[in-house]
PDB file of N, CA and C in Angstrom:
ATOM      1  N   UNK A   1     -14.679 -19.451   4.845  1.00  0.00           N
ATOM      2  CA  UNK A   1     -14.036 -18.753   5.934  1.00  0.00           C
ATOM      3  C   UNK A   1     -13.155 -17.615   5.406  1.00  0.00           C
ATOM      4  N   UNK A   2     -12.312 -17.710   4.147  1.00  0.00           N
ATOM      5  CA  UNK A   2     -11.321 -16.938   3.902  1.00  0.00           C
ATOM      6  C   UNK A   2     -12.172 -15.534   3.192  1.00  0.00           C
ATOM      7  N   UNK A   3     -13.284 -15.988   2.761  1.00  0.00           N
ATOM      8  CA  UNK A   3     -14.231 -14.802   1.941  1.00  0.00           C
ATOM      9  C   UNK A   3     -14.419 -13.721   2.847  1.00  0.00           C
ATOM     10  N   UNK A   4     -14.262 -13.705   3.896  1.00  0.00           N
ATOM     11  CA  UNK A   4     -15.122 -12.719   5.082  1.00  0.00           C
ATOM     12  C   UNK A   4     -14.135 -12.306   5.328  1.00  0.00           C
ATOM     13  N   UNK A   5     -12.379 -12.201   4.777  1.00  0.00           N
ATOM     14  CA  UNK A   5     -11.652 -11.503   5.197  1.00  0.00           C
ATOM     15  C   UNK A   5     -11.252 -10.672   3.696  1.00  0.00           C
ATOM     16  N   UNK A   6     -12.040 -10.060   3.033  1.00  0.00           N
ATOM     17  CA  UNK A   6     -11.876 -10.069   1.512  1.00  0.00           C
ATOM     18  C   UNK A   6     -11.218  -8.435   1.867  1.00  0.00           C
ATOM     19  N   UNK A   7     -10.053  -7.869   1.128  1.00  0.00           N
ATOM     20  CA  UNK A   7      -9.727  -7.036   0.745  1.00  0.00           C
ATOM     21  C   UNK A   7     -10.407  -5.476   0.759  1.00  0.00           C
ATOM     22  N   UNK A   8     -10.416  -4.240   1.230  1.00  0.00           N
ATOM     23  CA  UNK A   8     -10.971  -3.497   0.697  1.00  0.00           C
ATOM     24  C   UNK A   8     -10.517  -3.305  -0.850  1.00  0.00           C
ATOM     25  N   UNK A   9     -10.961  -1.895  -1.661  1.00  0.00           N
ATOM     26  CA  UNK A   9     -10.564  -1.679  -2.307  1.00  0.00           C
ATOM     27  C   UNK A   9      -9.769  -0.626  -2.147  1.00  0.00           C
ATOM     28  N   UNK A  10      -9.477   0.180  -1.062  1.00  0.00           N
ATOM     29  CA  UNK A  10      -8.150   1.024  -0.075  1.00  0.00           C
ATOM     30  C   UNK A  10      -7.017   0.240  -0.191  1.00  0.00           C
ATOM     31  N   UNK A  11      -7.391  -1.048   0.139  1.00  0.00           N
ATOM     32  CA  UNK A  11      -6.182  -1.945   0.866  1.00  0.00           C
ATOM     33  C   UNK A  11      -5.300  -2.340  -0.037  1.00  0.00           C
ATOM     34  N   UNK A  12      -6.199  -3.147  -1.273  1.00  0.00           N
ATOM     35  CA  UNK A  12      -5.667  -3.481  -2.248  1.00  0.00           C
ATOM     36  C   UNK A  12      -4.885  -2.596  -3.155  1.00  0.00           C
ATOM     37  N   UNK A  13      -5.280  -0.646  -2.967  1.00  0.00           N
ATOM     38  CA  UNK A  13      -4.370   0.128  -4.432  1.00  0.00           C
ATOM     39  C   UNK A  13      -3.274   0.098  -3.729  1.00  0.00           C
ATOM     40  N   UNK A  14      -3.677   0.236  -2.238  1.00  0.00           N
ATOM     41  CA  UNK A  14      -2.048   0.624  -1.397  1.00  0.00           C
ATOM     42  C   UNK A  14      -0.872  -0.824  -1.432  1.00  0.00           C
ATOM     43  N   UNK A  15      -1.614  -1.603  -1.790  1.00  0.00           N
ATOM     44  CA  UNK A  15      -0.514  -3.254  -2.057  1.00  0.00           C
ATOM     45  C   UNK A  15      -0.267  -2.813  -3.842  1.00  0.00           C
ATOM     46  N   UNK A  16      -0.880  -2.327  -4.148  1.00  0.00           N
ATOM     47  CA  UNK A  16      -0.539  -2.198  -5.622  1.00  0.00           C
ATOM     48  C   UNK A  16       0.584  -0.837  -5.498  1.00  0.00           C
ATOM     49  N   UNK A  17       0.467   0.213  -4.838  1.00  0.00           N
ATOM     50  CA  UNK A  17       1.637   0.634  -4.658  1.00  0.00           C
ATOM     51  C   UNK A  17       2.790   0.904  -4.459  1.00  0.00           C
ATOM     52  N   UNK A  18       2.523  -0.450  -3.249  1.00  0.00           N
ATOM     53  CA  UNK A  18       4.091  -0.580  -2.509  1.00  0.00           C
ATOM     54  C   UNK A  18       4.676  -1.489  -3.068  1.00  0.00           C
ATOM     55  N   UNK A  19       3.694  -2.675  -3.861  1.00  0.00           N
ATOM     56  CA  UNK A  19       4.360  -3.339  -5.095  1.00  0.00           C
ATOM     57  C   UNK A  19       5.231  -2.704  -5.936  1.00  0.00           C
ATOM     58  N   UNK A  20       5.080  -1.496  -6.555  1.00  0.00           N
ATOM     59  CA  UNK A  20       5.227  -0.590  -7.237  1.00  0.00           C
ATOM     60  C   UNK A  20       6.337  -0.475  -7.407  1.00  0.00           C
ATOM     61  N   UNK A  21       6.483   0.489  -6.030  1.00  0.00           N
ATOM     62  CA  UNK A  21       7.857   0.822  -5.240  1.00  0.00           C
ATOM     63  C   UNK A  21       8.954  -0.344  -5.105  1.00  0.00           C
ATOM     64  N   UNK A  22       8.950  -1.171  -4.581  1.00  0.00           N
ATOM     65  CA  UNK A  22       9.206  -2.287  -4.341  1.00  0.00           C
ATOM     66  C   UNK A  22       9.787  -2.617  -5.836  1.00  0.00           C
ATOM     67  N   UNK A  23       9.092  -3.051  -6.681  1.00  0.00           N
ATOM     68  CA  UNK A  23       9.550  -3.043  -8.244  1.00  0.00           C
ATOM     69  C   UNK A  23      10.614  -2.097  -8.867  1.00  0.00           C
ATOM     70  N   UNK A  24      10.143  -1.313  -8.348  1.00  0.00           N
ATOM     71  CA  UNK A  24      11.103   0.260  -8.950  1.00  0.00           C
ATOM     72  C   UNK A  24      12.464   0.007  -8.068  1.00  0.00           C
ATOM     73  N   UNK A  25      12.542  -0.282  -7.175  1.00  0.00           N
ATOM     74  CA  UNK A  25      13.569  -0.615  -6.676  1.00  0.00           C
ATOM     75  C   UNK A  25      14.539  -1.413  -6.657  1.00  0.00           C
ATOM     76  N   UNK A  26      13.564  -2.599  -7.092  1.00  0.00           N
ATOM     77  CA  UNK A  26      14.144  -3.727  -7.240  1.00  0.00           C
ATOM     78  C   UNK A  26      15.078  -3.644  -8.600  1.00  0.00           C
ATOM     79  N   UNK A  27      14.676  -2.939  -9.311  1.00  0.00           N
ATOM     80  CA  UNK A  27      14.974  -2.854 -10.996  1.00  0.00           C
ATOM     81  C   UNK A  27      16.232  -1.736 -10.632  1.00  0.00           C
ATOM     82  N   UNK A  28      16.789  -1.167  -9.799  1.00  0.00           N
ATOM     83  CA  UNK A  28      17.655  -0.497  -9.317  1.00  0.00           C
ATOM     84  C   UNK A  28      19.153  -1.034  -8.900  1.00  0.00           C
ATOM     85  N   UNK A  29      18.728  -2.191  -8.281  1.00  0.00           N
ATOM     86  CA  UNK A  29      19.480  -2.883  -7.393  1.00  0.00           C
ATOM     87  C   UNK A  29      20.881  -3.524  -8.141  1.00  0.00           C
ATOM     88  N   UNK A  30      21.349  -3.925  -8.824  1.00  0.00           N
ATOM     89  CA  UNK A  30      21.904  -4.315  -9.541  1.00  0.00           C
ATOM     90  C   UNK A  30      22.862  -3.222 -10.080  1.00  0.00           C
ATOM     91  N   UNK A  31      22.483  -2.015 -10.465  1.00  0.00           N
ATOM     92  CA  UNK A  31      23.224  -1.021 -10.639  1.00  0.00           C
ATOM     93  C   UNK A  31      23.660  -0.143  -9.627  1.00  0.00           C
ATOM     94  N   UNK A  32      23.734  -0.644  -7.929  1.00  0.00           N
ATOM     95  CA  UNK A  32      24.376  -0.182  -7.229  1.00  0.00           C
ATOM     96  C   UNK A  32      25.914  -0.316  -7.024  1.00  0.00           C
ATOM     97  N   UNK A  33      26.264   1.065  -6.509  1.00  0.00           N
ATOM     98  CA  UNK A  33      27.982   0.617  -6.605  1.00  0.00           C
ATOM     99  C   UNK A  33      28.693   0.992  -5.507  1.00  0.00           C
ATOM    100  N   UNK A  34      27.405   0.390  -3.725  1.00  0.00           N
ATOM    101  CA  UNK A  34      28.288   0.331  -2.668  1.00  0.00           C
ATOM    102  C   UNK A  34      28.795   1.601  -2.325  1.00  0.00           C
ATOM    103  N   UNK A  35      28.298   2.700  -2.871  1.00  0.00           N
ATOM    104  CA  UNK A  35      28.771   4.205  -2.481  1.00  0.00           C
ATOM    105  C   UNK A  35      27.349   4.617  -1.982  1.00  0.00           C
ATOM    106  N   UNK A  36      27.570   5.433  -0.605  1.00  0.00           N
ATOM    107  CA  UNK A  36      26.006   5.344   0.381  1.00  0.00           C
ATOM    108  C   UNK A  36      25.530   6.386  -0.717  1.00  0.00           C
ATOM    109  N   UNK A  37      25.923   7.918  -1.493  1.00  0.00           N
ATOM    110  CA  UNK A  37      25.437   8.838  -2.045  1.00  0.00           C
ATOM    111  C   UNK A  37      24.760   8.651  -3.084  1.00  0.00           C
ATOM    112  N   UNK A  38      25.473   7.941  -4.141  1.00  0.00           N
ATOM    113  CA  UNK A  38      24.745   7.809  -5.687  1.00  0.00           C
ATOM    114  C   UNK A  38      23.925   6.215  -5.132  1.00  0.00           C
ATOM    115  N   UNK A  39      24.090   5.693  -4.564  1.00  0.00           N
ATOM    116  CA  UNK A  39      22.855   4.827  -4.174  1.00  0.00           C
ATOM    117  C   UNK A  39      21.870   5.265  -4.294  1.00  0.00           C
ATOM    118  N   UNK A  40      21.662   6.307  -2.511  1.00  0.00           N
ATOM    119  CA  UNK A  40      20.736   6.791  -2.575  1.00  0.00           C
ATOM    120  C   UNK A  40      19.914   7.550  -3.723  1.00  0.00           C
ATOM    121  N   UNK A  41      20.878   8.214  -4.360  1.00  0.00           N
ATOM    122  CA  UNK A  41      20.157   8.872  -5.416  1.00  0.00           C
ATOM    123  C   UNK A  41      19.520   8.128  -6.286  1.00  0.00           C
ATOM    124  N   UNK A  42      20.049   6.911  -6.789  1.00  0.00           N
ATOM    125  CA  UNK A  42      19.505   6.099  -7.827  1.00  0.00           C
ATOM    126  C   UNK A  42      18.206   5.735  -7.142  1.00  0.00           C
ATOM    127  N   UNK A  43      18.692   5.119  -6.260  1.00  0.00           N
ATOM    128  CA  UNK A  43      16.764   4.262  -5.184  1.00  0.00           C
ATOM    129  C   UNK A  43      15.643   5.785  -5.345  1.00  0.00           C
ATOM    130  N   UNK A  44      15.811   6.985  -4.711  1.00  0.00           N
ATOM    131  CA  UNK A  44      15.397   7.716  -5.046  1.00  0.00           C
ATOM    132  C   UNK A  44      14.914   7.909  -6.099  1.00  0.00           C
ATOM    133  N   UNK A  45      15.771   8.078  -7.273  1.00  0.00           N
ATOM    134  CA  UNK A  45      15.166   8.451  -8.752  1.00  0.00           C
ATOM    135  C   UNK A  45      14.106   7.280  -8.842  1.00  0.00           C
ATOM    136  N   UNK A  46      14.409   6.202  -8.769  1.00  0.00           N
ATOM    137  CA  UNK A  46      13.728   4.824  -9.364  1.00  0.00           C
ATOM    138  C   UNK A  46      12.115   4.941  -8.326  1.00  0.00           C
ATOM    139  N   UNK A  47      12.197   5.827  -7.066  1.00  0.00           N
ATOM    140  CA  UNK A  47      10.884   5.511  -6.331  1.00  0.00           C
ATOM    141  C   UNK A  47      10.614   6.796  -6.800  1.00  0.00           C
ATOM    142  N   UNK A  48      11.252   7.891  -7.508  1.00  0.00           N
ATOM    143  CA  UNK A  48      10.251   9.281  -7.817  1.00  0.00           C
ATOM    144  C   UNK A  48       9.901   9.258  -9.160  1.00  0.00           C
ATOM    145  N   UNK A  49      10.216   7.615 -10.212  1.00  0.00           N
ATOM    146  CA  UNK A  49       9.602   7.847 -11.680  1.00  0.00           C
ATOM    147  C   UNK A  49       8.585   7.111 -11.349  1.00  0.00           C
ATOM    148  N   UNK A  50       8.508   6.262 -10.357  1.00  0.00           N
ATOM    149  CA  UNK A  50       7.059   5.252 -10.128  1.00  0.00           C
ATOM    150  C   UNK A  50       5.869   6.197  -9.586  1.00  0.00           C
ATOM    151  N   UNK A  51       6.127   6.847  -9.037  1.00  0.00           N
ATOM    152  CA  UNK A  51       5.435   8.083  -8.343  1.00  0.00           C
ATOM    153  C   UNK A  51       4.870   8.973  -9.260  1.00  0.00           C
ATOM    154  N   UNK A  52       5.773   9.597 -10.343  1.00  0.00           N
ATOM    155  CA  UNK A  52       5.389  10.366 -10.947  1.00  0.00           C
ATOM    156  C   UNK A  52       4.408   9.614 -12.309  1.00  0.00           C
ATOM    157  N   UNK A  53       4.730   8.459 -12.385  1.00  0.00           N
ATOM    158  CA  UNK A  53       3.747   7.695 -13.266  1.00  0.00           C
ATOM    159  C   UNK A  53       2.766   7.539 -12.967  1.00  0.00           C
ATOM    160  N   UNK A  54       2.616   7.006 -11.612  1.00  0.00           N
ATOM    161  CA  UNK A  54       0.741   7.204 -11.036  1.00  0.00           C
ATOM    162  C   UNK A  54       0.681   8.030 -10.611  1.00  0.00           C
ATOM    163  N   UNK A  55       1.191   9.113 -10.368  1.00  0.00           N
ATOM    164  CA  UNK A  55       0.258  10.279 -10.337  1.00  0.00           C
ATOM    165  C   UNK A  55      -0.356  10.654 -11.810  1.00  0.00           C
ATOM    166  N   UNK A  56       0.040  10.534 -12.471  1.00  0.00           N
ATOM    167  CA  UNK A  56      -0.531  10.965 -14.166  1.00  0.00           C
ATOM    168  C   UNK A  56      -1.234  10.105 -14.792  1.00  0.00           C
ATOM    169  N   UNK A  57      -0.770   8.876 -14.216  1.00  0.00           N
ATOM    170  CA  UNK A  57      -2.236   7.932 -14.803  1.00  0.00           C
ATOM    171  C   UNK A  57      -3.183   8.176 -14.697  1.00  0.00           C
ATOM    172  N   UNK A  58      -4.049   7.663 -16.016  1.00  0.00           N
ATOM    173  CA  UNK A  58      -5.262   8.035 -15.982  1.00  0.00           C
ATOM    174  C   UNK A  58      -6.257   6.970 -14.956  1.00  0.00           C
ATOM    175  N   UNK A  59      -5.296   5.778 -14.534  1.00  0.00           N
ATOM    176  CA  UNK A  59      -6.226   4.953 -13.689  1.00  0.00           C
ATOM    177  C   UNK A  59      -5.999   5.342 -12.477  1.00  0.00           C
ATOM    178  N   UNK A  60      -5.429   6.282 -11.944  1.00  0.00           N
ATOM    179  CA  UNK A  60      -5.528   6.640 -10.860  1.00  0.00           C
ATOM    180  C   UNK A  60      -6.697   7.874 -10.876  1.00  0.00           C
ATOM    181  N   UNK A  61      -7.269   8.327 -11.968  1.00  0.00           N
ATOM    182  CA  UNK A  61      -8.271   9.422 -11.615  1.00  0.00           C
ATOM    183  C   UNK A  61      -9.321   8.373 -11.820  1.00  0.00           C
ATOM    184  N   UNK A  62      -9.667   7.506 -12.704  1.00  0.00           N
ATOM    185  CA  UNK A  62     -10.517   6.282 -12.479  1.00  0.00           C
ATOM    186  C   UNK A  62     -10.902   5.645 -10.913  1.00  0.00           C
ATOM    187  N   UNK A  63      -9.753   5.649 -10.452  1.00  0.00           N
ATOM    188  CA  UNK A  63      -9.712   5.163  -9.044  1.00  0.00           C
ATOM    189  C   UNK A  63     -10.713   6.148  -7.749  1.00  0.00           C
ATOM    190  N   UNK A  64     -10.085   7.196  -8.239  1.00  0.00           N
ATOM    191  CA  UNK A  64     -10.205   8.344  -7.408  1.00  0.00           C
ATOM    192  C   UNK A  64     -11.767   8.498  -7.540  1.00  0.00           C
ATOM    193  N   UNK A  65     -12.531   8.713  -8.984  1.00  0.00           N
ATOM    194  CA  UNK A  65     -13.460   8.745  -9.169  1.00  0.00           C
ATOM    195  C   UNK A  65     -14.613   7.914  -8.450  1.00  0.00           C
ATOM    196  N   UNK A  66     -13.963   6.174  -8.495  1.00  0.00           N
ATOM    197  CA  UNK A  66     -14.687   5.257  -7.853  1.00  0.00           C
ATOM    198  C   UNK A  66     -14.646   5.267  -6.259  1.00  0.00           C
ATOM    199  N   UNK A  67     -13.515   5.896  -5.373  1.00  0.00           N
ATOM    200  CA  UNK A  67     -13.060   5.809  -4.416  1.00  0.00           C
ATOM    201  C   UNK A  67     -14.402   5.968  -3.595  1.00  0.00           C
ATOM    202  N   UNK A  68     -14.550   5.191  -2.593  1.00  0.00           N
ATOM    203  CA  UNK A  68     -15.456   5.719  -1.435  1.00  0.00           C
ATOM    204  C   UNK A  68     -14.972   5.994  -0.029  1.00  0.00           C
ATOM    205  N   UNK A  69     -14.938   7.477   0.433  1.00  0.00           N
ATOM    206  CA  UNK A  69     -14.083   7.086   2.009  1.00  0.00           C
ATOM    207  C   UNK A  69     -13.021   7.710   1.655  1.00  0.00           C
ATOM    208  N   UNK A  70     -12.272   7.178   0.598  1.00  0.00           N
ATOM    209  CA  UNK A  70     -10.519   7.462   0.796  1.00  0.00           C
ATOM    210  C   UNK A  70     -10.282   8.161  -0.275  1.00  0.00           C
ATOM    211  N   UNK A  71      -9.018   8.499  -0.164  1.00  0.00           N
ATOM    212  CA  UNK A  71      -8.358   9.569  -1.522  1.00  0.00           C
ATOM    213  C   UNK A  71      -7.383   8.753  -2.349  1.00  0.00           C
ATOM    214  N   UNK A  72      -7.515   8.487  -3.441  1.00  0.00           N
ATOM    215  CA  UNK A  72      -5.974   7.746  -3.745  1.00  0.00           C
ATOM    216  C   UNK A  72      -4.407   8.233  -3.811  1.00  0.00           C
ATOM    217  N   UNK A  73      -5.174   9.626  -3.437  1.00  0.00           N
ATOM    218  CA  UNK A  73      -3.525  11.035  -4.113  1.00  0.00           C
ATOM    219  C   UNK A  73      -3.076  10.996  -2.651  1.00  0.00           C
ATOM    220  N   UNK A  74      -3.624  10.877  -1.620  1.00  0.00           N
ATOM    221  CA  UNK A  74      -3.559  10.969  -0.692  1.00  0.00           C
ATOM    222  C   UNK A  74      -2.461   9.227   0.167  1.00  0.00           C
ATOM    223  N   UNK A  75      -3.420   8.491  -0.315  1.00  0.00           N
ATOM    224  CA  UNK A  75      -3.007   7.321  -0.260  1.00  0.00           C
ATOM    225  C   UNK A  75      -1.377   7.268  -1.159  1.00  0.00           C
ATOM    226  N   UNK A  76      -1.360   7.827  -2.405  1.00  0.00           N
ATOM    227  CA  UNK A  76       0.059   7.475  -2.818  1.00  0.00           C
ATOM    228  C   UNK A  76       0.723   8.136  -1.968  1.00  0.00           C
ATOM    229  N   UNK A  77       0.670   9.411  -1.874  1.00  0.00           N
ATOM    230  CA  UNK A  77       1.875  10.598  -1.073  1.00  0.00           C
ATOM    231  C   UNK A  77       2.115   9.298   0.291  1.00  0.00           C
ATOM    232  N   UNK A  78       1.364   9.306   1.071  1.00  0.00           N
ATOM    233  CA  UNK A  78       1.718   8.252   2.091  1.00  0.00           C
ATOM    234  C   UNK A  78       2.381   6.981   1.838  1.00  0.00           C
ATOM    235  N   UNK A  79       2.224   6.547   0.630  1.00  0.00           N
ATOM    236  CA  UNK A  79       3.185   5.368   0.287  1.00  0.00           C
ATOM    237  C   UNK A  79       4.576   5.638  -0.093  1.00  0.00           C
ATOM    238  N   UNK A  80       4.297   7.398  -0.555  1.00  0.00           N
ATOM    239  CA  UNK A  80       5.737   7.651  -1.209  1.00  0.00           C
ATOM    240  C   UNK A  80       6.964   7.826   0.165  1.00  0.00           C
ATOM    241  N   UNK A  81       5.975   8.260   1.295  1.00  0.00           N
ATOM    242  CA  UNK A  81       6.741   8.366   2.298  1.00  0.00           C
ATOM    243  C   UNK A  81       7.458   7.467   2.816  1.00  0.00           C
ATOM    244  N   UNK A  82       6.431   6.194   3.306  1.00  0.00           N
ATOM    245  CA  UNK A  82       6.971   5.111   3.735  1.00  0.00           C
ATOM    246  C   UNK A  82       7.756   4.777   2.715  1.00  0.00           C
ATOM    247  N   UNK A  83       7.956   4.452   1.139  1.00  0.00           N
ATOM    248  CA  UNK A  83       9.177   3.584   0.451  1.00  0.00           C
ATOM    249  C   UNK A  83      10.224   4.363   0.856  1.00  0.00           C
ATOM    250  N   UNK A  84      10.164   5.909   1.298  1.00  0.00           N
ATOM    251  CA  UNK A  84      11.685   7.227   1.224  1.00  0.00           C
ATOM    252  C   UNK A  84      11.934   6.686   2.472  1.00  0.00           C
ATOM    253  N   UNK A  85      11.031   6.317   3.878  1.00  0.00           N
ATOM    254  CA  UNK A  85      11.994   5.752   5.089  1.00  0.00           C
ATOM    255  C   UNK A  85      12.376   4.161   4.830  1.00  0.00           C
ATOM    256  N   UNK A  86      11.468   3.197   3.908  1.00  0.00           N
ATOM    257  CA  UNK A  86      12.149   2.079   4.100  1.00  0.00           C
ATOM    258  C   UNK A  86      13.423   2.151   3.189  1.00  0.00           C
ATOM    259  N   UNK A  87      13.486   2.458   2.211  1.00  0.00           N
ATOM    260  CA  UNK A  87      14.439   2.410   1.473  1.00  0.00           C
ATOM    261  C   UNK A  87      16.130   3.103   0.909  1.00  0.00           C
ATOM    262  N   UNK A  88      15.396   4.255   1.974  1.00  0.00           N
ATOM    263  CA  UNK A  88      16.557   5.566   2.196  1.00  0.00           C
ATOM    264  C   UNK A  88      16.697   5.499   3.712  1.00  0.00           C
ATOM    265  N   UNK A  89      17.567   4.805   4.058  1.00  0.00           N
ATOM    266  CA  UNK A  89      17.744   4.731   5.653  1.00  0.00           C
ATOM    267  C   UNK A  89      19.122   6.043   6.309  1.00  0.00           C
TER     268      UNK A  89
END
């Protein structure tokens, strides 16, 4: 029963992204200091080095290459958006 609900391979880079993000953030958290400005900036920095890492990976042109249907550059920019509204409120 659970096989017939199997993953694309869309679905799955975009969970590998927001994992990503999510990570990058998380690894942030701890060095906040309750001031709304340099917060933000830090969450920021920490979701624009994850960003800038897959974009330059080489498994993201791997990806891209295999992609059918979808874009992955396309797919990150849209993830980068959503982590900047969940995380920068």
């Amino acid at each position: 029963m659970f096989g017939l609900f199997k993953k694309s391979p869309e679905e799955k880079f975009r969970k590998k992204v927001r994992k990503g993000f999510e990570a990058s953030v998380k690894d942030v958290m701890p060095k906040l200091m309750n001031e709304p400005l340099s917060d933000g900036l830090m969450v920021q920095a920490a979701i624009s080095t994850f960003y800038n890492a897959m974009r330059q990976s080489p498994e993201l042109q791997v990806i891209g290459l295999l992609a059918q249907g979808w874009i992955p550059e396309a797919i990150l920019d849209e993830e980068l958006n959503r982590a900047m509204k969940k995380y920068l409120k």
